[in-house]
PDB file of N, CA and C in Angstrom:
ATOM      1  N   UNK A   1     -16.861  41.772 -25.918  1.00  0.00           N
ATOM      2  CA  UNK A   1     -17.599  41.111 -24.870  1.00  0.00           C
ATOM      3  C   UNK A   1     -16.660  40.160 -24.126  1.00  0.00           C
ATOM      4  N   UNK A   2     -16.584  39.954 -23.007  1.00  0.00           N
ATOM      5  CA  UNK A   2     -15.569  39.380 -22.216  1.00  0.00           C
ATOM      6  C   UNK A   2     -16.238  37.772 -22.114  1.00  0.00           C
ATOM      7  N   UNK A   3     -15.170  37.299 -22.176  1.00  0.00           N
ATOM      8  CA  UNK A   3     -15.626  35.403 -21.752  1.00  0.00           C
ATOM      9  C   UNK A   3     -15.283  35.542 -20.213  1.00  0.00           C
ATOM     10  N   UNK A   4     -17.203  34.313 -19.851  1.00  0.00           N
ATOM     11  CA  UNK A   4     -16.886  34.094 -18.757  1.00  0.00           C
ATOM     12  C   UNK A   4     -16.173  32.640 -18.167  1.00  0.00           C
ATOM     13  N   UNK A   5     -15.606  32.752 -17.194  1.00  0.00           N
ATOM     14  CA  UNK A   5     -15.097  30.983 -17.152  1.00  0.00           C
ATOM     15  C   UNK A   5     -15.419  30.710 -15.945  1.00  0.00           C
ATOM     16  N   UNK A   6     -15.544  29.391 -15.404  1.00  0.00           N
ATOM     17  CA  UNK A   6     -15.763  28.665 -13.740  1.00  0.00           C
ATOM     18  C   UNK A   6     -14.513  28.185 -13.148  1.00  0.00           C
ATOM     19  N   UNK A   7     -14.564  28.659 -11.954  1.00  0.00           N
ATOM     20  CA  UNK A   7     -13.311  27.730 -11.324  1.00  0.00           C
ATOM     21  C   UNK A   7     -14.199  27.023  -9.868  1.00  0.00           C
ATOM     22  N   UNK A   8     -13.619  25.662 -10.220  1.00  0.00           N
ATOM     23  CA  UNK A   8     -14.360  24.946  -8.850  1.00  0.00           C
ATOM     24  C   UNK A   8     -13.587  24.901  -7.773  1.00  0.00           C
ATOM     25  N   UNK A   9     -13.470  24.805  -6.926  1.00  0.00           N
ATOM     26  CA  UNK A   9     -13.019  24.805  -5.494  1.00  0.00           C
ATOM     27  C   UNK A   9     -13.509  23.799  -4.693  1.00  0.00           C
ATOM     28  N   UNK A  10     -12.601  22.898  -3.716  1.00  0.00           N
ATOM     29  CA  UNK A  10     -13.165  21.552  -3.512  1.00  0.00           C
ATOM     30  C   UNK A  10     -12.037  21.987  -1.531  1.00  0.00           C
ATOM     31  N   UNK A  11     -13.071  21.470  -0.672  1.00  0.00           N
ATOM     32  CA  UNK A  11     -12.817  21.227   0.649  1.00  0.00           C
ATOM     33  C   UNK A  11     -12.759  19.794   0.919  1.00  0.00           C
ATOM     34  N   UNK A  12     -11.882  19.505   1.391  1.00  0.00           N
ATOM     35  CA  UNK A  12     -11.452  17.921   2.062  1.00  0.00           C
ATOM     36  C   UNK A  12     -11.218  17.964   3.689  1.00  0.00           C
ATOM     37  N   UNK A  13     -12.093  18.665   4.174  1.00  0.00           N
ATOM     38  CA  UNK A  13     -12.279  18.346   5.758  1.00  0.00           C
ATOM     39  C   UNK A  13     -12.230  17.550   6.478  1.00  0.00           C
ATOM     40  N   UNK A  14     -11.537  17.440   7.258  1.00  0.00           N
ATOM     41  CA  UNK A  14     -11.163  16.780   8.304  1.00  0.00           C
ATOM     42  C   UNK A  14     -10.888  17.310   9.961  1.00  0.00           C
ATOM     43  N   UNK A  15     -10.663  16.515  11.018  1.00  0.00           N
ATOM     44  CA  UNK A  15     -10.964  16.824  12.575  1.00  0.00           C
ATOM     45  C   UNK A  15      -9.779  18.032  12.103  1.00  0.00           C
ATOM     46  N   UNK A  16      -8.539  18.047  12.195  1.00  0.00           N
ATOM     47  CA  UNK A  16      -7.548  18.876  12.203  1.00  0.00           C
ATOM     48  C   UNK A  16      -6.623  19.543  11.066  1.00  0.00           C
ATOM     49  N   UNK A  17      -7.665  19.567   9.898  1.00  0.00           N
ATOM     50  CA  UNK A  17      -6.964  20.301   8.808  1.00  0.00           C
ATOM     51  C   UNK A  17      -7.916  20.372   7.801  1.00  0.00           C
ATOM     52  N   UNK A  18      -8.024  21.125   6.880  1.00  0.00           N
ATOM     53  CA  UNK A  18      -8.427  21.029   6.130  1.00  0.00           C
ATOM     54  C   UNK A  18      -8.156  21.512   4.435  1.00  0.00           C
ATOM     55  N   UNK A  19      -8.182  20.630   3.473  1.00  0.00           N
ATOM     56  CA  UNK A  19      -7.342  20.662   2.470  1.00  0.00           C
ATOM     57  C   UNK A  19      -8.066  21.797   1.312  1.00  0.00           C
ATOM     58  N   UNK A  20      -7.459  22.207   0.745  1.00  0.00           N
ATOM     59  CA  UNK A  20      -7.730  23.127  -0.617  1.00  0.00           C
ATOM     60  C   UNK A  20      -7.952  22.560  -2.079  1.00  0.00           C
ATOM     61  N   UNK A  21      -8.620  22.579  -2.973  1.00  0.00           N
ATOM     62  CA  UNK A  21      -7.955  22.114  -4.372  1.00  0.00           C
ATOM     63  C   UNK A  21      -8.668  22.584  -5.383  1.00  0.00           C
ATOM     64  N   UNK A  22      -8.293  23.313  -6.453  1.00  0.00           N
ATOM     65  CA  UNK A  22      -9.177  23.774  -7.588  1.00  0.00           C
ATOM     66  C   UNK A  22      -8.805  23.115  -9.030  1.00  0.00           C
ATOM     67  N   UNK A  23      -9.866  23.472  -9.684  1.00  0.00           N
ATOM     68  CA  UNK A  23     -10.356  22.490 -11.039  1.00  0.00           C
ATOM     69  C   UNK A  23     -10.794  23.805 -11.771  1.00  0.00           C
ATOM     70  N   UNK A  24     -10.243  23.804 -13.024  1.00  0.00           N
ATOM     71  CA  UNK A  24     -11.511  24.411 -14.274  1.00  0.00           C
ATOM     72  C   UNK A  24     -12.054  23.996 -14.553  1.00  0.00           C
ATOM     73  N   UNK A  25     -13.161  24.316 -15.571  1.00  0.00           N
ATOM     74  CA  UNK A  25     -14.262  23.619 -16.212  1.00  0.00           C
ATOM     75  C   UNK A  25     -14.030  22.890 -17.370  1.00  0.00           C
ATOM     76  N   UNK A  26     -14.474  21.310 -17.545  1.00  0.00           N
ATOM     77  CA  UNK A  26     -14.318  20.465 -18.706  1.00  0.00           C
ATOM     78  C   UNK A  26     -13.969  19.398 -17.785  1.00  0.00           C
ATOM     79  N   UNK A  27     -13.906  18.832 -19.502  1.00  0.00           N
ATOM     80  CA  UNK A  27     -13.359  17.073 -18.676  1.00  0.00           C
ATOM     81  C   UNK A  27     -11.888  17.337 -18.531  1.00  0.00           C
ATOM     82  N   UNK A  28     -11.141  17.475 -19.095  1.00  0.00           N
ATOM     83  CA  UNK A  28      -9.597  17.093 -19.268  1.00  0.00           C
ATOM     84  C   UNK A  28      -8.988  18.083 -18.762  1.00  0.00           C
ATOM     85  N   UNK A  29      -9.681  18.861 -17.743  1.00  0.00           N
ATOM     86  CA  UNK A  29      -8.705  19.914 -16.762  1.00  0.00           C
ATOM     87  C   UNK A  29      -8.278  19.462 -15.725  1.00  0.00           C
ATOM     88  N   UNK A  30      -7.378  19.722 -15.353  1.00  0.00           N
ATOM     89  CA  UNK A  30      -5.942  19.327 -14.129  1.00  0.00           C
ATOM     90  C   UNK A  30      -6.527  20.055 -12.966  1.00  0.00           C
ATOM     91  N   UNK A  31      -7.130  18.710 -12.159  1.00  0.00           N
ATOM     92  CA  UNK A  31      -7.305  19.710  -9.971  1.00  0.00           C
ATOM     93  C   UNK A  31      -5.718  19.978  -9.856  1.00  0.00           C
ATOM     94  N   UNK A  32      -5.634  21.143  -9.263  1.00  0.00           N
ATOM     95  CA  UNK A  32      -4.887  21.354  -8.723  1.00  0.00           C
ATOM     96  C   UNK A  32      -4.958  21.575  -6.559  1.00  0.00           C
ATOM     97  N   UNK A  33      -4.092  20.924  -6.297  1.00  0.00           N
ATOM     98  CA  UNK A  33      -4.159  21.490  -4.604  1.00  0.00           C
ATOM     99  C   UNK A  33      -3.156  22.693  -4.478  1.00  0.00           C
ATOM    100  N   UNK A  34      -4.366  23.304  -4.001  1.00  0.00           N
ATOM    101  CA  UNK A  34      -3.589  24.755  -3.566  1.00  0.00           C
ATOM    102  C   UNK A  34      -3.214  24.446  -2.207  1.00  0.00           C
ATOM    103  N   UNK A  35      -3.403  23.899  -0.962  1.00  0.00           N
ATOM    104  CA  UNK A  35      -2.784  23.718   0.072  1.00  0.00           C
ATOM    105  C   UNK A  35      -3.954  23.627   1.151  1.00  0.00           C
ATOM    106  N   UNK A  36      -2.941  23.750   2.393  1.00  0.00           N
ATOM    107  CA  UNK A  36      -4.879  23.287   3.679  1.00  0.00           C
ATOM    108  C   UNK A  36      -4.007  24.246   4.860  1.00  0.00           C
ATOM    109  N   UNK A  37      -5.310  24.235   5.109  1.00  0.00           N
ATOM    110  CA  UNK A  37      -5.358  24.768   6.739  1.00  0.00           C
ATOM    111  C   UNK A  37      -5.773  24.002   8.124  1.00  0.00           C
ATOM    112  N   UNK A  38      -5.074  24.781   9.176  1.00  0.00           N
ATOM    113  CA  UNK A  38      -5.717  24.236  10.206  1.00  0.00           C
ATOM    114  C   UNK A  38      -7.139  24.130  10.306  1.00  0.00           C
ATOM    115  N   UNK A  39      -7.152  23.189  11.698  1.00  0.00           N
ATOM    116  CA  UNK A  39      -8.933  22.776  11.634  1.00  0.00           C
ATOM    117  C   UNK A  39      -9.486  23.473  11.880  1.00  0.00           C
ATOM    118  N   UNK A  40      -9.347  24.574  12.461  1.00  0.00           N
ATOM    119  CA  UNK A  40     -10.488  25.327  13.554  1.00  0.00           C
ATOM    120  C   UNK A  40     -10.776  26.126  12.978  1.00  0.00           C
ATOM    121  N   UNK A  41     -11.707  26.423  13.351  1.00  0.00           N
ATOM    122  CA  UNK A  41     -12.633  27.791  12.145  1.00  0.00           C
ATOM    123  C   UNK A  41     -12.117  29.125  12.519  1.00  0.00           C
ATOM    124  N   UNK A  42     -11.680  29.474  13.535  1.00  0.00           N
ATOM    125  CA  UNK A  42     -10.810  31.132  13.112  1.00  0.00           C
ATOM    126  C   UNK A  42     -10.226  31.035  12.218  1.00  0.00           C
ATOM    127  N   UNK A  43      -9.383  29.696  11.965  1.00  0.00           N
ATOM    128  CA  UNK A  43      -8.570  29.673  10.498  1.00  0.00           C
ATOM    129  C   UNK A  43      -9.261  30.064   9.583  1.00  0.00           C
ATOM    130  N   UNK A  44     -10.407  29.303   9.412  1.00  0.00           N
ATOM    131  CA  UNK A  44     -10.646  29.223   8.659  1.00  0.00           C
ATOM    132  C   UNK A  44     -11.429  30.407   7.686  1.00  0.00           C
ATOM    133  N   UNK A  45     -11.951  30.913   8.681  1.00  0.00           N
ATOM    134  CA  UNK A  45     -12.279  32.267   8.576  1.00  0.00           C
ATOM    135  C   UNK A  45     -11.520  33.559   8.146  1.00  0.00           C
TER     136      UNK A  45
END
């Protein structure tokens, strides 16, 4: 039977960028920033 696990994903929006960052599940797991994008939503898309 396979384990399932969560990964959270966190947006830090702003007018002209917007940032990346993920977390596992628990207390004592490390966010990591994966990086950001421009502001505008084709990007983002």
């Amino acid at each position: 039977m396979k384990e399932s696990s969560t990964l959270y994903t966190g947006l830090d929006v702003h007018k002209d960028s917007v940032g990346i960052a993920t977390a596992d599940t628990g207390r004592n797991s490390e966010d990591r920033r994966v990086g950001s994008l421009g502001g505008d939503l084709a990007v983002l898309d």
